[in-house]
C-alpha atoms as a PDB file:
ATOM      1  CA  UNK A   1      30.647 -47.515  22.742  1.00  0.00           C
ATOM      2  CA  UNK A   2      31.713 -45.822  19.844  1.00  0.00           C
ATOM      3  CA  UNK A   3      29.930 -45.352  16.221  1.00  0.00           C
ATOM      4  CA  UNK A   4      31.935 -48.184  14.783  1.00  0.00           C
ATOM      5  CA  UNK A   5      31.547 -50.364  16.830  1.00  0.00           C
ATOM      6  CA  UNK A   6      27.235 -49.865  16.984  1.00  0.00           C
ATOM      7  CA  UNK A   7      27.551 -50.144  13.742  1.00  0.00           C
ATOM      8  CA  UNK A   8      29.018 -53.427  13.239  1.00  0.00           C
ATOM      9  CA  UNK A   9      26.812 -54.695  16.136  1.00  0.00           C
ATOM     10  CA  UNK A  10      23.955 -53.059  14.053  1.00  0.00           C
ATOM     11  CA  UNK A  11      24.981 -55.511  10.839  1.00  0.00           C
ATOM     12  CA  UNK A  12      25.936 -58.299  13.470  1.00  0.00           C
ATOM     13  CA  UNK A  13      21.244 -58.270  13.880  1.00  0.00           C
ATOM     14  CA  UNK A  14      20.713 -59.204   9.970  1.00  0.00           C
ATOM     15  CA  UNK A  15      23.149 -62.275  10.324  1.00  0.00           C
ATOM     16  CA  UNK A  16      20.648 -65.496   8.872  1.00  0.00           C
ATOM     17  CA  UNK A  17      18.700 -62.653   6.037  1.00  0.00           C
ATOM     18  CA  UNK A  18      18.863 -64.199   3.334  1.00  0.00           C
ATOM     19  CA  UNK A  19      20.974 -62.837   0.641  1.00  0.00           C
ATOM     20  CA  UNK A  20      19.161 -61.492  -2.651  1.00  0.00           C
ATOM     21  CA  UNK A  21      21.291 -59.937  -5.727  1.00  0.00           C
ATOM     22  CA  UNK A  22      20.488 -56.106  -5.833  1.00  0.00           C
ATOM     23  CA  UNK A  23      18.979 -56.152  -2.221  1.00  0.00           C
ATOM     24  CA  UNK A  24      19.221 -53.660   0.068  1.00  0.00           C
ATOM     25  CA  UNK A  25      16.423 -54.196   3.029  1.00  0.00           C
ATOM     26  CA  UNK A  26      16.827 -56.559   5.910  1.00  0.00           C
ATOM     27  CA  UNK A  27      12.691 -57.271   5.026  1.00  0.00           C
ATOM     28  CA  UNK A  28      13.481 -58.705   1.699  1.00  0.00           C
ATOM     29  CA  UNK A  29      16.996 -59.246   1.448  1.00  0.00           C
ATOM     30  CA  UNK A  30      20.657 -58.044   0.929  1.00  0.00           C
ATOM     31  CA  UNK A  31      23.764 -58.560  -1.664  1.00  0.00           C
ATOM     32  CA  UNK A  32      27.338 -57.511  -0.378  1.00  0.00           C
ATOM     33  CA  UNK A  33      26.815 -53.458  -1.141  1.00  0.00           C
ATOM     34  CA  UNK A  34      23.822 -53.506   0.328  1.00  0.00           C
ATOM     35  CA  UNK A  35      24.276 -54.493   3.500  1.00  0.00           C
ATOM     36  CA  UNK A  36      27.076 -52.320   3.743  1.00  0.00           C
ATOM     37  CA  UNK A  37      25.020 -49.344   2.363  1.00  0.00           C
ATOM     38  CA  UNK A  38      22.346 -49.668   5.049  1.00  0.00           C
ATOM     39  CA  UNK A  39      24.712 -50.189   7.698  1.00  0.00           C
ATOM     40  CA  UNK A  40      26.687 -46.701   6.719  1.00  0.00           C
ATOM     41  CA  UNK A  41      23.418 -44.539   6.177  1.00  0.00           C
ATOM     42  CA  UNK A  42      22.412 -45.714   9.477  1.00  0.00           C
ATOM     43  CA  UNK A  43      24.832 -44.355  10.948  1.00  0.00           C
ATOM     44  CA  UNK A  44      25.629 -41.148   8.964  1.00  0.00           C
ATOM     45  CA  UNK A  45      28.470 -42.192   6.890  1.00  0.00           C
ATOM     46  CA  UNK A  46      26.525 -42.281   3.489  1.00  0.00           C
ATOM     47  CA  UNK A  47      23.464 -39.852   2.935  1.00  0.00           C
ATOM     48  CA  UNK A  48      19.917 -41.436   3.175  1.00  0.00           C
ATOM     49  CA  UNK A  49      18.649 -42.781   0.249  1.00  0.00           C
ATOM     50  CA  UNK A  50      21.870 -43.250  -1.785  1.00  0.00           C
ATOM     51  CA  UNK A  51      22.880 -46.200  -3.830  1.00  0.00           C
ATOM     52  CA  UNK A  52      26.135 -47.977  -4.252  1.00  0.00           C
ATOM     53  CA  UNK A  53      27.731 -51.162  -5.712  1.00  0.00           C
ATOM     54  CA  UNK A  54      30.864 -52.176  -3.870  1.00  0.00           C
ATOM     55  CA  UNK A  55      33.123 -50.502  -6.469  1.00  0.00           C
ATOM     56  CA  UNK A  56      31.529 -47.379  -5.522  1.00  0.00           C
ATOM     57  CA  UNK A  57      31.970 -47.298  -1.919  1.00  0.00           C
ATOM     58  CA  UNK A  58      35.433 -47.909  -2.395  1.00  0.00           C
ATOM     59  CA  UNK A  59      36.086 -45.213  -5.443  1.00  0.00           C
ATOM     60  CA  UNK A  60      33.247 -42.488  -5.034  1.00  0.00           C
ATOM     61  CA  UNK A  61      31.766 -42.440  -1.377  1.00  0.00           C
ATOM     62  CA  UNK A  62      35.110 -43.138   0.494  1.00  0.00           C
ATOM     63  CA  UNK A  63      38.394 -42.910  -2.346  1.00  0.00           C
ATOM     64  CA  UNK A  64      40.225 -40.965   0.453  1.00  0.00           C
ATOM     65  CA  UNK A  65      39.807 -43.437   3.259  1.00  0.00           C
ATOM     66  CA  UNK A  66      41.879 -46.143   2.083  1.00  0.00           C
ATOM     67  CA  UNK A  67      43.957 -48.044   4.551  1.00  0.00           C
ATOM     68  CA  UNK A  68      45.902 -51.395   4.343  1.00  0.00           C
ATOM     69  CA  UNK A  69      44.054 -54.860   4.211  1.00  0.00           C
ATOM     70  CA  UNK A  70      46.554 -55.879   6.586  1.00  0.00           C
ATOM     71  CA  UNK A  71      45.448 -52.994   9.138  1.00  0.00           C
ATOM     72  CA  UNK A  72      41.531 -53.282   7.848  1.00  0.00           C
ATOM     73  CA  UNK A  73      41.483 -56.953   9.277  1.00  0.00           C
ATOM     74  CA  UNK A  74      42.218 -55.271  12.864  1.00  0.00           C
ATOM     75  CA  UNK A  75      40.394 -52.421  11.832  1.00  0.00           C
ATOM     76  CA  UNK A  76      36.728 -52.693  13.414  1.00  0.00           C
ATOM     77  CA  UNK A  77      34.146 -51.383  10.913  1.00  0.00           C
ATOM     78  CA  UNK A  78      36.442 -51.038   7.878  1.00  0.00           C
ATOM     79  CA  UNK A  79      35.237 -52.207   4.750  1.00  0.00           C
ATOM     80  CA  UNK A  80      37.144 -54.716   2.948  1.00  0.00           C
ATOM     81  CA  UNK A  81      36.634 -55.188  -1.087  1.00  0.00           C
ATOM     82  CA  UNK A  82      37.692 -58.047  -3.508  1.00  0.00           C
ATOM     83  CA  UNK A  83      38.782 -56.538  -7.408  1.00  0.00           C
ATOM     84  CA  UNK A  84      38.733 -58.365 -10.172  1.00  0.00           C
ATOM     85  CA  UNK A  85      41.432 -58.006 -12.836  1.00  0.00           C
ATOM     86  CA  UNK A  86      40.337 -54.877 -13.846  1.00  0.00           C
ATOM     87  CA  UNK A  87      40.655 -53.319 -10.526  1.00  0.00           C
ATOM     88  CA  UNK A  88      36.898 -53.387 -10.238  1.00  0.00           C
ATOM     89  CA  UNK A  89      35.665 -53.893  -6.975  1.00  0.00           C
ATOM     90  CA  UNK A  90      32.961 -57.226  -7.211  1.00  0.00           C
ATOM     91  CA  UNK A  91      32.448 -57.851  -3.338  1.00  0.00           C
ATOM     92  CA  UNK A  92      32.594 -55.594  -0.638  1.00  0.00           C
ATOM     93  CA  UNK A  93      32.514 -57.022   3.746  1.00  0.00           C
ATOM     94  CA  UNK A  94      32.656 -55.244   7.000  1.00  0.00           C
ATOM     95  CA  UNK A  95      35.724 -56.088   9.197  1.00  0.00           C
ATOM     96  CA  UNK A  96      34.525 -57.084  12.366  1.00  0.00           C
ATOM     97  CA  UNK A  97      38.465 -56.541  14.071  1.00  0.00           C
ATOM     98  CA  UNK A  98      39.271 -59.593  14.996  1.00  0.00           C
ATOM     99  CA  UNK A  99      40.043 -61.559  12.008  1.00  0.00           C
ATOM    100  CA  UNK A 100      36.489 -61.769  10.655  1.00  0.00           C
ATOM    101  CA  UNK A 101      33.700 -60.407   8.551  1.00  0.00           C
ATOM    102  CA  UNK A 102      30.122 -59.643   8.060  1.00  0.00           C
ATOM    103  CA  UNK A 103      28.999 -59.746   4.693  1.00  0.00           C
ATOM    104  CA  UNK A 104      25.570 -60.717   2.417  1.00  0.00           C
ATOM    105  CA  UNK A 105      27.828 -64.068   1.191  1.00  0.00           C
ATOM    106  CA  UNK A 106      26.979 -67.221  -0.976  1.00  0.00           C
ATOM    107  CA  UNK A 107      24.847 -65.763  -3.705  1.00  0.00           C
ATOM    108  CA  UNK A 108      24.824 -63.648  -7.144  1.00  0.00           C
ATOM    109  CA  UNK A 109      23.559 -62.377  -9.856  1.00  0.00           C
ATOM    110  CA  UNK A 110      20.640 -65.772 -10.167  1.00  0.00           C
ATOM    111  CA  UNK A 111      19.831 -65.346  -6.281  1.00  0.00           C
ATOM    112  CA  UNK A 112      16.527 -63.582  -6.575  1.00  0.00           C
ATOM    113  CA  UNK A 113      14.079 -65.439  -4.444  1.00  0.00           C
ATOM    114  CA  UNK A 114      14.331 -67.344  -0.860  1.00  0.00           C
ATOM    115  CA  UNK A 115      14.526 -70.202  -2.626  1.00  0.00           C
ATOM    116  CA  UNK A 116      17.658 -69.335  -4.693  1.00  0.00           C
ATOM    117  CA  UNK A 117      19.299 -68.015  -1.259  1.00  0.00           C
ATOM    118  CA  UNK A 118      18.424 -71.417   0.505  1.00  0.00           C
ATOM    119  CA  UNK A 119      19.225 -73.725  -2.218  1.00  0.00           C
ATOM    120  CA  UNK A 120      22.827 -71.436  -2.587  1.00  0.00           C
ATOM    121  CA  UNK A 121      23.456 -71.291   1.004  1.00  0.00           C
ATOM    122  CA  UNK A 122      22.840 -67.469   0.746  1.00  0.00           C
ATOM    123  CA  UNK A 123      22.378 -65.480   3.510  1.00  0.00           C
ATOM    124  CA  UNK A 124      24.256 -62.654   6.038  1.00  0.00           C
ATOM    125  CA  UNK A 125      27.409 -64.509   7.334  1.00  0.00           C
ATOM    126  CA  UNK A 126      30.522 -63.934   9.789  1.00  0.00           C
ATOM    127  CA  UNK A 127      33.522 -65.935   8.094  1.00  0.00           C
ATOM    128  CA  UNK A 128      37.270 -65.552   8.753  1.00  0.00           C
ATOM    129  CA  UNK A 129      38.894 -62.813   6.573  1.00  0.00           C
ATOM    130  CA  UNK A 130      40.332 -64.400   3.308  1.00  0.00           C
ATOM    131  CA  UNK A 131      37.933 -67.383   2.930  1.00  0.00           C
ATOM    132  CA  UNK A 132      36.967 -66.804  -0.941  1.00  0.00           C
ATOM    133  CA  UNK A 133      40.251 -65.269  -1.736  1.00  0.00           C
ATOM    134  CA  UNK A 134      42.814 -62.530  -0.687  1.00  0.00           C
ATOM    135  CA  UNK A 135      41.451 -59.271  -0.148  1.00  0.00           C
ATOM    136  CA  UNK A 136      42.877 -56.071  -2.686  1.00  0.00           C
ATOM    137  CA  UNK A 137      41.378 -53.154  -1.285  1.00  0.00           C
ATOM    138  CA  UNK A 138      40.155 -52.174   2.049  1.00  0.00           C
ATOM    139  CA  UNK A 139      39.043 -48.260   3.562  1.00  0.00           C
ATOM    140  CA  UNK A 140      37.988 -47.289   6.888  1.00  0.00           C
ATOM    141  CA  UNK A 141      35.247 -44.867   6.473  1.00  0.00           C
ATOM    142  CA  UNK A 142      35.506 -44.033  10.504  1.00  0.00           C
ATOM    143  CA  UNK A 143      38.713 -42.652   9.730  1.00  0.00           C
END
């Protein structure tokens, strides 16, 4: 089995955590970068200990990995990143290469507590590719 593919299975365990803005532990919580975070230091792609939003991943731990969102949706383990009109990356998920994602999905900047993440529907999710939007930016830090 190769690294990618552990370490989507590895993400594929926190599906149900619930979902907490700035979160980054599956004891506590997770938002979108911080899933993804834990999942790449895990497995060597980002150094222990470092901290990134979703813009960050995409323009300062992995600006030379970029690959279509076309290709990312078939590309197991690539991370795939929704910009807002400023070309700011707001939400980063993890291609799962068949169409679908794994992502910390449903909550923001109020979900702070269980109880935010239940009464928002807020947890670790697989949903098709595309279901709040269009993807803009995708990389494959495997590559």
């Amino acid at each position: 089995m190769s690294n990618r593919d552990e370490f989507v299975q590895y993400l594929e365990r926190f599906i149900g955590t619930v979902y907490q803005w700035g979160g980054d532990d599956p004891m506590t919580g997770f938002d979108c970068s911080g899933l993804a975070v834990e999942g790449l230091q895990a497995f060597g792609k980002l150094r222990h200990g470092s901290d990134y939003l979703a813009d960050g991943l995409f323009k300062v731990a992995f600006p030379t990995k970029k690959i279509s969102v076309d290709a990312a949706r078939a590309t197991r383990g690539a991370l795939i990143g929704y910009q807002d009109s400023t070309g700011k990356v707001t939400h980063v998920e993890v291609s799962r290469g068949d169409g679908t994602v794994i992502g910390a999905i449903g909550g923001g900047a109020k979900t702070l507590t269980i109880g935010d993440a239940v009464a928002s529907n807020a947890f670790v999710k697989v949903r098709p590719i595309g279901y709040r939007g269009q993807p803009t930016i995708a990389c494959d830090p495997w590559a």
